[in-house]
Protein backbone atom coordinates (compact mmCIF):
# COMPACT_ATOMS: atom_id res chain seq x y z
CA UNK A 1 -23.63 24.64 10.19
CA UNK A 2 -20.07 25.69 9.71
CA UNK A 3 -17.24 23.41 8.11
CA UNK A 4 -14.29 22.00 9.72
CA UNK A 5 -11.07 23.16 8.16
CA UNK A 6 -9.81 19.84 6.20
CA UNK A 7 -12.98 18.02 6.67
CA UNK A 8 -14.53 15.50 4.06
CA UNK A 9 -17.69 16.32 2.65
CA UNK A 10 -19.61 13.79 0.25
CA UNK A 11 -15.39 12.08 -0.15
CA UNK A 12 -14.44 15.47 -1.03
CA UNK A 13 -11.73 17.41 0.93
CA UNK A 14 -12.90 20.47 2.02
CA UNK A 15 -10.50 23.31 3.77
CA UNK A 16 -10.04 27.04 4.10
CA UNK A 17 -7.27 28.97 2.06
CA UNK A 18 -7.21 32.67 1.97
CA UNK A 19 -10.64 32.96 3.50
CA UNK A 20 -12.28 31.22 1.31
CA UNK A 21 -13.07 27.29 1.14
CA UNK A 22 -11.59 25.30 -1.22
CA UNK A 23 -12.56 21.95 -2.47
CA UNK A 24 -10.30 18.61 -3.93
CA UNK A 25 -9.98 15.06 -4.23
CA UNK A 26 -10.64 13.10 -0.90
CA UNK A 27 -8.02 10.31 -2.22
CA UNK A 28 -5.36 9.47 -4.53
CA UNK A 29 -5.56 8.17 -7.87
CA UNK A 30 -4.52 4.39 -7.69
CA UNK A 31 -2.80 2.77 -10.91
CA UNK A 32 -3.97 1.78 -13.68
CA UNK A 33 -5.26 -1.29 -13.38
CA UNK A 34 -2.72 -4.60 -14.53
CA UNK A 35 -5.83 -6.58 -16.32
CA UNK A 36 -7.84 -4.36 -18.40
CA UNK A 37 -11.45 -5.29 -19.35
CA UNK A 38 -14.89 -2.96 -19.80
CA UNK A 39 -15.38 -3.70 -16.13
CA UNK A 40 -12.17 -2.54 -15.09
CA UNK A 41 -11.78 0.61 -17.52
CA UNK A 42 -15.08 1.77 -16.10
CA UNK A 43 -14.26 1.16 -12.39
CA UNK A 44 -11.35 3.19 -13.23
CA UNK A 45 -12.65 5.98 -15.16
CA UNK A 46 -15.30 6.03 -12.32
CA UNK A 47 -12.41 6.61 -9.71
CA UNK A 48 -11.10 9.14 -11.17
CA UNK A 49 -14.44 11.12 -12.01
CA UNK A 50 -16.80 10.11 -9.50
CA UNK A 51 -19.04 12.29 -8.13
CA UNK A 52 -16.73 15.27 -8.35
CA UNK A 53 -18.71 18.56 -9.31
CA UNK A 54 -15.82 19.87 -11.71
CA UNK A 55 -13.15 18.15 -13.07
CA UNK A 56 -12.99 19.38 -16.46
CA UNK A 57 -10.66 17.91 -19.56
CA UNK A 58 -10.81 14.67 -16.92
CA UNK A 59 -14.75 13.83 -17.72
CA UNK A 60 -14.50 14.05 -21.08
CA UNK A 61 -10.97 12.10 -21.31
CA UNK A 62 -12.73 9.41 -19.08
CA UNK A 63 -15.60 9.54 -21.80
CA UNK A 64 -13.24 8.42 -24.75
CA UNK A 65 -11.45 6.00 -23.07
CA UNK A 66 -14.88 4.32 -21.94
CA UNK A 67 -16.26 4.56 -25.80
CA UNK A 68 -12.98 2.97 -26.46
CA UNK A 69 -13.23 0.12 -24.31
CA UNK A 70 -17.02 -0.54 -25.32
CA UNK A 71 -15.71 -0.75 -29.02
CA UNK A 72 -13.32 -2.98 -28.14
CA UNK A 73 -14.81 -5.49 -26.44
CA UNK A 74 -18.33 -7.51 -26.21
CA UNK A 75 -18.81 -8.10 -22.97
CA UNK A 76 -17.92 -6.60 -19.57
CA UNK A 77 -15.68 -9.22 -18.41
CA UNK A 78 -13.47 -10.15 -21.68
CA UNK A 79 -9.56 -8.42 -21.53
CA UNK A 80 -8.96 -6.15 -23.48
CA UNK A 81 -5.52 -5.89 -25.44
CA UNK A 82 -4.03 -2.76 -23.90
CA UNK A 83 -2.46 -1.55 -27.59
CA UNK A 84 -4.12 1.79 -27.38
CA UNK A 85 -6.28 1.97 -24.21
CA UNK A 86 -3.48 1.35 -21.78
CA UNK A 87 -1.36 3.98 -22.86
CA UNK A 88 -4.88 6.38 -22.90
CA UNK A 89 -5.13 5.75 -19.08
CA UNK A 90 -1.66 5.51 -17.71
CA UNK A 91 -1.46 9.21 -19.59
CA UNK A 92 -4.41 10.42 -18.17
CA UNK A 93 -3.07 9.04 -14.76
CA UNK A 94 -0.24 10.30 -15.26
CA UNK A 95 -1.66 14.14 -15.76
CA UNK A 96 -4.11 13.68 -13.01
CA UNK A 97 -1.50 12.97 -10.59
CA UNK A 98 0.80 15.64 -11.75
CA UNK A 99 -2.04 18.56 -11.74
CA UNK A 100 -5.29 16.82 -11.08
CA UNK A 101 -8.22 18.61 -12.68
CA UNK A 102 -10.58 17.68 -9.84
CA UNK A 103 -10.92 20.69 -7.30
CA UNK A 104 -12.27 24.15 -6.94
């Protein structure tokens, strides 16, 4: 079975450059979410690591901010004030978008 140049394989973009096939993000990173709670951090952090087979610094900056939400809150569903987490993801979102980590 041979791959279609640009197809999507398991929501991954798959095409051919230089001979050789290339893999990246099926989507774009959405915002950072306006109400921030555990549920929402993780959603988010899920987004942007998925299922992706290598995304480097991005797992381990999605780790932290996760720890970080779990510490501040007690259940899934409470906000959480966005003093230090916010500015964690819209940095990370920012770098993502600018040279996301997430392709090989």
């Amino acid at each position: 079975m041979r791959l279609v140049d640009c197809a999507r394989v398991l929501g991954l973009k798959v095409s051919s450059e230089r001979g050789r096939l290339t893999w990246a993000r099926g989507n774009p990173v959405g915002d950072v979410p306006q109400q921030l709670t555990r549920r929402a951090v993780f959603a988010y952090c899920g987004e942007l690591v998925g299922h992706l087979p290598v995304c480097g610094w991005l797992r381990v900056a999605a780790a932290f901010v996760k720890r970080a939400a779990n510490a501040a809150t007690k259940s899934w569903d409470e906000p959480i004030d966005g003093g230090t987490i916010r500015p964690l993801l819209e940095d990370i979102a920012a770098r993502v978008k600018e040279h996301d980590p997430a392709r090989g």
